[in-house]
N, C-alpha and C. Protein backbone atom coordinates (compact mmCIF):
# COMPACT_ATOMS: atom_id res chain seq x y z
N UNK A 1 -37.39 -1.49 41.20
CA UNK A 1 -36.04 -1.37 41.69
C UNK A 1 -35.09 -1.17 40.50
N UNK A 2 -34.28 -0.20 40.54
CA UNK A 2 -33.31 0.07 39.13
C UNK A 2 -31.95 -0.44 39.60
N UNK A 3 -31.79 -1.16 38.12
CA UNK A 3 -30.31 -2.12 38.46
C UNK A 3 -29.11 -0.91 38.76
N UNK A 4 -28.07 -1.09 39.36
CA UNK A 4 -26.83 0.22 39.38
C UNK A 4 -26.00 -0.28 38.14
N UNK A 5 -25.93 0.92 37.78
CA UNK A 5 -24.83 0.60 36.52
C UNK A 5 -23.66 0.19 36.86
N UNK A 6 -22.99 -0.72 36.57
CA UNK A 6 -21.90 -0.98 36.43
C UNK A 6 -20.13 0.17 35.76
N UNK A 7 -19.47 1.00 37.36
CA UNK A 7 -18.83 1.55 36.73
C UNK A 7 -17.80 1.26 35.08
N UNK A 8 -17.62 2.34 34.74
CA UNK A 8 -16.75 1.48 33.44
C UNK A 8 -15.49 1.27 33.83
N UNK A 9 -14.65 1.09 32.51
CA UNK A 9 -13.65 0.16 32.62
C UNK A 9 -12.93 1.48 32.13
N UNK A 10 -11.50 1.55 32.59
CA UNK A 10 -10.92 2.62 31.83
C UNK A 10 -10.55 2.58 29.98
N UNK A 11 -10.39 1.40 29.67
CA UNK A 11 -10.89 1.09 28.40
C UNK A 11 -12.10 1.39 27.67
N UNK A 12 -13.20 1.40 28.41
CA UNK A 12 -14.73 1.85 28.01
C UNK A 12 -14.21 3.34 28.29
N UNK A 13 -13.79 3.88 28.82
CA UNK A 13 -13.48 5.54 29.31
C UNK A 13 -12.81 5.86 27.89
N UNK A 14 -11.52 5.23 27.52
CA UNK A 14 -10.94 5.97 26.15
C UNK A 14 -11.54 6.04 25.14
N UNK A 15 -12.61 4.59 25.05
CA UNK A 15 -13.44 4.82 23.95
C UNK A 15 -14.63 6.17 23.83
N UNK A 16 -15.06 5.95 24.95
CA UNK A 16 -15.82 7.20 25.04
C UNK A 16 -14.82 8.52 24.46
N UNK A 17 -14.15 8.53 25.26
CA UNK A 17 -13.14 10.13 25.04
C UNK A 17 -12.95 10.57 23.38
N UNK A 18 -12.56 8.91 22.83
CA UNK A 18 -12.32 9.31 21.71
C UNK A 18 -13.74 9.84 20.28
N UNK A 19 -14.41 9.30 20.71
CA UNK A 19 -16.12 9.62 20.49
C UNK A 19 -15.99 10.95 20.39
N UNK A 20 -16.15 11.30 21.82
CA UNK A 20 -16.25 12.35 22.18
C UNK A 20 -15.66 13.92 21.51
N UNK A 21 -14.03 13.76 21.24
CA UNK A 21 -13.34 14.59 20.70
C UNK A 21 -13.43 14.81 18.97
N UNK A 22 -13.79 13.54 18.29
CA UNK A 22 -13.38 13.50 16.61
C UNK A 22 -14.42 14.87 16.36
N UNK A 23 -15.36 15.07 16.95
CA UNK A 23 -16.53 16.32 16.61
C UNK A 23 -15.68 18.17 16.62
N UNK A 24 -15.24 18.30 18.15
CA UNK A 24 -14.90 19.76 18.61
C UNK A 24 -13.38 19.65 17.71
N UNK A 25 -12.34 18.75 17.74
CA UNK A 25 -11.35 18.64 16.93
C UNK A 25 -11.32 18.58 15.41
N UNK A 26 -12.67 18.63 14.77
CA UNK A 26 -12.94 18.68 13.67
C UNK A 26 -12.61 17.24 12.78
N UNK A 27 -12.47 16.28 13.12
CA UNK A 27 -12.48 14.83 12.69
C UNK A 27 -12.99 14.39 12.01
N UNK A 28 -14.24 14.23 11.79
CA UNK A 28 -15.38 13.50 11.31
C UNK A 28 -15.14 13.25 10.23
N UNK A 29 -14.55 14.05 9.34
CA UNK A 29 -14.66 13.73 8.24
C UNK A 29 -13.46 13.13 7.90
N UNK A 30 -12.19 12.78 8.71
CA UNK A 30 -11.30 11.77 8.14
C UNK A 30 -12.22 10.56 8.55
N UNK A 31 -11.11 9.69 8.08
CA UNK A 31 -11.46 8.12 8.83
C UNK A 31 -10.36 7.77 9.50
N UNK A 32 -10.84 7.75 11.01
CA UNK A 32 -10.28 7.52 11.86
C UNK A 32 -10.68 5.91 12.79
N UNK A 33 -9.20 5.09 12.30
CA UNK A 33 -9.67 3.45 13.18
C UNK A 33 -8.88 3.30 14.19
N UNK A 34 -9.96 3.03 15.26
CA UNK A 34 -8.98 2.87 16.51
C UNK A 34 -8.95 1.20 16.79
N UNK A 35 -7.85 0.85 17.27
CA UNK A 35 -7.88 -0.60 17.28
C UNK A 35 -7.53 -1.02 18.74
N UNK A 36 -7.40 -2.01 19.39
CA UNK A 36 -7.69 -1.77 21.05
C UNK A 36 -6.58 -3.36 21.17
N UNK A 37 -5.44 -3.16 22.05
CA UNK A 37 -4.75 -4.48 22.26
C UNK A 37 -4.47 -4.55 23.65
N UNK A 38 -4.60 -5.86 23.90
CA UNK A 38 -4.12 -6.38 25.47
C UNK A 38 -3.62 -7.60 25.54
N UNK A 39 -3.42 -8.40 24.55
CA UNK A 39 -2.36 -9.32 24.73
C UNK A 39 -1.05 -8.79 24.41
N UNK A 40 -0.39 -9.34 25.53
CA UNK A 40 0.70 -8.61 26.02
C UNK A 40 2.00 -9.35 25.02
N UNK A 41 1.84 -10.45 24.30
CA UNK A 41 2.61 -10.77 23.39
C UNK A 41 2.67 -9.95 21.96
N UNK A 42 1.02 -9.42 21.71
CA UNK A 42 0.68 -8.27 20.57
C UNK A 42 1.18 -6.54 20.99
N UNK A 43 1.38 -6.42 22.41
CA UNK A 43 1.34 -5.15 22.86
C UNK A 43 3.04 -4.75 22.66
N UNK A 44 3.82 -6.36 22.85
CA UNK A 44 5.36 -6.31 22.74
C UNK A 44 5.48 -5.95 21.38
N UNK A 45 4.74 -6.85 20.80
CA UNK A 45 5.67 -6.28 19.40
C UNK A 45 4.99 -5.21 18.79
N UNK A 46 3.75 -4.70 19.29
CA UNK A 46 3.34 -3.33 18.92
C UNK A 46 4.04 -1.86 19.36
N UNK A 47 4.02 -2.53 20.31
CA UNK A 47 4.24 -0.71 21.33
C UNK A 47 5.99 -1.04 21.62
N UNK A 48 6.40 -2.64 21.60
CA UNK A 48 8.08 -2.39 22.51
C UNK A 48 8.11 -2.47 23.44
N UNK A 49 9.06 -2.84 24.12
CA UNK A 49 9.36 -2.71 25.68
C UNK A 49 9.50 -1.41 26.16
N UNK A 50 8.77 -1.15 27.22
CA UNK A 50 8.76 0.21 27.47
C UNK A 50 10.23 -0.13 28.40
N UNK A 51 10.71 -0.55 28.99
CA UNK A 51 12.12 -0.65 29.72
C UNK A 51 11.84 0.51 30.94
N UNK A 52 12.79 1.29 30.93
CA UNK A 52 13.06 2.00 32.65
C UNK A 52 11.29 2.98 32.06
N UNK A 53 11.26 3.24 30.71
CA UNK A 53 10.70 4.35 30.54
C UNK A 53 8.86 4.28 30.74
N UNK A 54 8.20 4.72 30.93
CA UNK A 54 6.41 4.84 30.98
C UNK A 54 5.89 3.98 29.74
N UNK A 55 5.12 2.68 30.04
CA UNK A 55 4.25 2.29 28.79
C UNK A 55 3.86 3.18 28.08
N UNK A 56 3.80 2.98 26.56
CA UNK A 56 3.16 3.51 25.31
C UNK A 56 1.73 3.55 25.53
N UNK A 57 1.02 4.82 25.31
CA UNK A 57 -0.44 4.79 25.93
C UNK A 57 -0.76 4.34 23.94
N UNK A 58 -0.44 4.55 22.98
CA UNK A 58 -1.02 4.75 21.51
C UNK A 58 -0.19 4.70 20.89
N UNK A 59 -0.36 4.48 19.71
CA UNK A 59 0.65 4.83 18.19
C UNK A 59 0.03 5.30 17.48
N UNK A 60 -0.03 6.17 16.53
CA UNK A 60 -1.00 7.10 15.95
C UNK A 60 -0.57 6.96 13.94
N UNK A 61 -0.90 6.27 13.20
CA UNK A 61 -0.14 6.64 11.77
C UNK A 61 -1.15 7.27 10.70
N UNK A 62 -0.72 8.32 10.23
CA UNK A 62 -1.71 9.05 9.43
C UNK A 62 -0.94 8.94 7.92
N UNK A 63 -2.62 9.28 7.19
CA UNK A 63 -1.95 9.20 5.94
C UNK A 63 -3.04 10.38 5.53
N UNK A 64 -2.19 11.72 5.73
CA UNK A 64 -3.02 12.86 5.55
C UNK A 64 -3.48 13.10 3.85
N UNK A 65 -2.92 12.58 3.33
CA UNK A 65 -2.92 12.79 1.71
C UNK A 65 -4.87 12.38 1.79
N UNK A 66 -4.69 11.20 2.09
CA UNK A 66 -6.22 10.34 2.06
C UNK A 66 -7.24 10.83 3.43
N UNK A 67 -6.70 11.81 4.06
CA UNK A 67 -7.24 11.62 5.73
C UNK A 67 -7.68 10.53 6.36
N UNK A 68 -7.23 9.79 6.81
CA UNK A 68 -7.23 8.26 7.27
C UNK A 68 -5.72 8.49 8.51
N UNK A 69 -6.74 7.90 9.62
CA UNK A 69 -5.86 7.59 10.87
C UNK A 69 -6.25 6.42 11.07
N UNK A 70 -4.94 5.96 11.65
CA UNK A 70 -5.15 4.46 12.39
C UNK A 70 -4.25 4.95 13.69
N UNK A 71 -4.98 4.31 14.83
CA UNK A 71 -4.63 4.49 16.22
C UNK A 71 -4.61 3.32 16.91
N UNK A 72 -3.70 2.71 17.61
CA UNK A 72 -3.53 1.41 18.26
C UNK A 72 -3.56 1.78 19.44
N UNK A 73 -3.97 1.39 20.21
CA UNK A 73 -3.94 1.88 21.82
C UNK A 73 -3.66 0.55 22.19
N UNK A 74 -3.01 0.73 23.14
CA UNK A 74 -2.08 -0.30 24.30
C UNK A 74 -2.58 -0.01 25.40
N UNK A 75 -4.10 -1.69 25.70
CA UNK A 75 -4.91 -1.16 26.94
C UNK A 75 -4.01 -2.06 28.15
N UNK A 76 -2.54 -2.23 28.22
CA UNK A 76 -2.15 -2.17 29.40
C UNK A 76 -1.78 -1.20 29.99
N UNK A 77 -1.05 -0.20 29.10
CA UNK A 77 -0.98 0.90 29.36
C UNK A 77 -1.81 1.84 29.83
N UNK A 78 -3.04 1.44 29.10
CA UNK A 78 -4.40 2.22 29.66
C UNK A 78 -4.92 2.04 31.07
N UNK A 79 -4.75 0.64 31.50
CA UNK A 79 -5.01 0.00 32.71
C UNK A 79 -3.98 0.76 33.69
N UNK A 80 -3.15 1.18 33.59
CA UNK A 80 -2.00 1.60 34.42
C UNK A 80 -1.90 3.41 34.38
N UNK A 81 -2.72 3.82 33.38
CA UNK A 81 -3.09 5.39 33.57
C UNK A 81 -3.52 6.07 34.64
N UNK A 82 -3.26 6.87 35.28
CA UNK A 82 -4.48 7.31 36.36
C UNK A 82 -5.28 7.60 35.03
N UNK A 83 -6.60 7.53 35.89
CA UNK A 83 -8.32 7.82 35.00
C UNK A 83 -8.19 9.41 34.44
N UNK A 84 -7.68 10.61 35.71
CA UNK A 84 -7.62 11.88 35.74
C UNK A 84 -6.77 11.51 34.23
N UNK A 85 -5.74 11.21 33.65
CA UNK A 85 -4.92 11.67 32.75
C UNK A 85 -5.40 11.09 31.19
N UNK A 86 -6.84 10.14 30.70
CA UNK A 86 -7.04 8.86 30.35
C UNK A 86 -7.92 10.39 28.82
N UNK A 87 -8.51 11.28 29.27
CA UNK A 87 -8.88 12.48 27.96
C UNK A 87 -7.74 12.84 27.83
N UNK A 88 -6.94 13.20 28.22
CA UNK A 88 -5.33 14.23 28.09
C UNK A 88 -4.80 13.01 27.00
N UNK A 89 -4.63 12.12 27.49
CA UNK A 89 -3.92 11.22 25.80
C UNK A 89 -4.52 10.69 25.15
N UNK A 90 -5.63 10.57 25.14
CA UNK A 90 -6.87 10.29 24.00
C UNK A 90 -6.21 11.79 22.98
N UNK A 91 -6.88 12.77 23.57
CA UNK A 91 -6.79 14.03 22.98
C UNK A 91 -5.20 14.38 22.27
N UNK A 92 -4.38 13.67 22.75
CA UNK A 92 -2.78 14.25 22.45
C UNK A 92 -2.49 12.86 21.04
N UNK A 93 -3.47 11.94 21.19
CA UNK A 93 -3.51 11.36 20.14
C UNK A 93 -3.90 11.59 19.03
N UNK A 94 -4.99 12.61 19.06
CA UNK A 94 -6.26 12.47 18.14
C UNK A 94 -5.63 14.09 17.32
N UNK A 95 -4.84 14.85 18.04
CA UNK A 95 -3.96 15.90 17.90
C UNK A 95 -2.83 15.61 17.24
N UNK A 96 -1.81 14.43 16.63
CA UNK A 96 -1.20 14.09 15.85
C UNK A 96 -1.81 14.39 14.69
N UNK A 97 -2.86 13.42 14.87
CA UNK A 97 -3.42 13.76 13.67
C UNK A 97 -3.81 15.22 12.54
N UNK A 98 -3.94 15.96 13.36
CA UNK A 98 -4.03 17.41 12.82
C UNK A 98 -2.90 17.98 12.02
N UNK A 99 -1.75 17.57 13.06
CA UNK A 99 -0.53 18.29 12.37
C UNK A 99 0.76 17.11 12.11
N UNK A 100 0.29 15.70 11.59
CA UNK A 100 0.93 15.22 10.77
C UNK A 100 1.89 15.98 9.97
N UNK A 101 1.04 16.53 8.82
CA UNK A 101 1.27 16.91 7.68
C UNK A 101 2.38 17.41 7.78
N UNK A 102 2.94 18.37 8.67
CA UNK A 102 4.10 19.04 8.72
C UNK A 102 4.93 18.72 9.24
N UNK A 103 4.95 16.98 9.37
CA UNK A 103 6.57 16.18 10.13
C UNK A 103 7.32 16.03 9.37
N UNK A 104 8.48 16.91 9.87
CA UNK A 104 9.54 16.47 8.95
C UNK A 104 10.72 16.07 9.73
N UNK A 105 11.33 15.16 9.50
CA UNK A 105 12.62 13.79 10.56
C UNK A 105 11.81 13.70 11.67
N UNK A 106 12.84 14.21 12.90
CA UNK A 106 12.69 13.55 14.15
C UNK A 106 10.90 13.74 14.73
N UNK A 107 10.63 13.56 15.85
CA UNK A 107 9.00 13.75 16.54
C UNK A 107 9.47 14.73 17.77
N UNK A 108 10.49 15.15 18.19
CA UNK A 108 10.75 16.02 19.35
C UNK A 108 10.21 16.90 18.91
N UNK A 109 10.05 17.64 17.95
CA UNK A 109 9.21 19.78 17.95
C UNK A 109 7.63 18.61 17.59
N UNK A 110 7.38 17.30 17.00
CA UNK A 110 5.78 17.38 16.92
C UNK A 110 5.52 17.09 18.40
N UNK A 111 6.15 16.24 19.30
CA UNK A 111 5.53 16.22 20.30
C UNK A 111 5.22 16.87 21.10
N UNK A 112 5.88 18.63 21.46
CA UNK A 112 5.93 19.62 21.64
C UNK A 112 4.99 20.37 21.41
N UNK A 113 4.75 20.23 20.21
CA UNK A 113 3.54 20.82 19.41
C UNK A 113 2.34 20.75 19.78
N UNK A 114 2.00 18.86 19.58
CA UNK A 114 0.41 18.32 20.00
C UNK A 114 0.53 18.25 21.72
N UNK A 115 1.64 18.39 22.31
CA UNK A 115 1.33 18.24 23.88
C UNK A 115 0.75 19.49 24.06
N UNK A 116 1.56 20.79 23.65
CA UNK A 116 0.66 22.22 23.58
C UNK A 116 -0.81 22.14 23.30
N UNK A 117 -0.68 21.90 21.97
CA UNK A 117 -2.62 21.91 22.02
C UNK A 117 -3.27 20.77 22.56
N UNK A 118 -2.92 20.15 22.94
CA UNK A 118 -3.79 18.80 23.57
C UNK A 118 -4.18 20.13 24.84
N UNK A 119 -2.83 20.46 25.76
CA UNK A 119 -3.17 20.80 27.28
C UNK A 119 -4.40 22.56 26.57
N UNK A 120 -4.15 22.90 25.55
CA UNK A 120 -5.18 24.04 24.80
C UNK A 120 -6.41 23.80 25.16
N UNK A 121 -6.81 22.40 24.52
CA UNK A 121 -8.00 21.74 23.50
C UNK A 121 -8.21 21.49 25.21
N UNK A 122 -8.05 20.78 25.98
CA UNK A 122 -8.26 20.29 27.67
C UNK A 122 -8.93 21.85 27.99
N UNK A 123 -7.55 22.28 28.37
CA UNK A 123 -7.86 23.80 29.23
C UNK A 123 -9.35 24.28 28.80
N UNK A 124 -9.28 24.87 27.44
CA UNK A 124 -10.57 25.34 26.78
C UNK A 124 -11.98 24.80 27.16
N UNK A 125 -11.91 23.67 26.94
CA UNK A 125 -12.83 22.27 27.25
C UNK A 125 -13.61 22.72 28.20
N UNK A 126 -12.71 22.80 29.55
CA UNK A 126 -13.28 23.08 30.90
C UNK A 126 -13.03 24.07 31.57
N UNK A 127 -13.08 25.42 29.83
CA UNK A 127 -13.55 26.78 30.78
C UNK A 127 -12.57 27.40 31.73
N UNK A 128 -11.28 26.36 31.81
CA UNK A 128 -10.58 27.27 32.96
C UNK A 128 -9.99 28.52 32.97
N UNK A 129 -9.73 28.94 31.98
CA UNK A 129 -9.72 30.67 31.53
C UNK A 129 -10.35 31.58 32.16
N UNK A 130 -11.98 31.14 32.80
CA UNK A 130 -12.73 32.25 32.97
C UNK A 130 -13.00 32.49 35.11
């Protein structure tokens, strides 16, 4: 008799995702640490009060000089994702990283930027072009 697996957790889902992407995104060779929070007293003073606006799914800080990412993910936020959207910000995370290098002041044209190729790097993924 074979035991049933136990579905995952959407937390076990980002980890996977992020696995998954450091390869086709060309990653590997930074060092990339992802760090995982759910106490909600660590998530306040990490991520902020999200207020009227959508929980912080990540914070992403690169130090492209060294290629080294550090990524904090905020798994309440994760808990509160639909699943469908849970690769789309893995990927829009892991996509900072690429084009760091060229932030200069505000994050309005980077977020612009990596939301473009995140929905690219998705689309491509799964072929929907053809």
């Amino acid at each position: 008799m074979s035991a049933k697996r136990k579905p995952k957790t959407k937390g076990e889902l980002v980890k996977d995702y992020f696995t998954k992407w450091l390869t086709p995104l060309g990653l590997l060779w930074w060092s990339v640490k992802v760090s995982y929070y759910d106490d909600p007293n660590e998530v306040l003073q990490i991520f902020g009060d999200p207020g009227e606006n959508r929980a912080v799914f990540a914070h992403t800080t690169v130090d492209w000089k060294y290629s080294i990412a550090w990524i904090q993910v905020n798994l309440l936020a994760v808990n509160i994702t639909p699943e469908e959207d849970l690769e789309e910000a893995v990927v829009h995370e892991l996509v900072h990283i690429l084009v760091n290098e060229m932030r200069e002041g505000e994050m309005h044209h980077e977020e612009r930027v990596v939301t473009g190729l995140q929905k690219a790097f998705i689309w491509v993924s799964q072929e929907k072009w053809g």
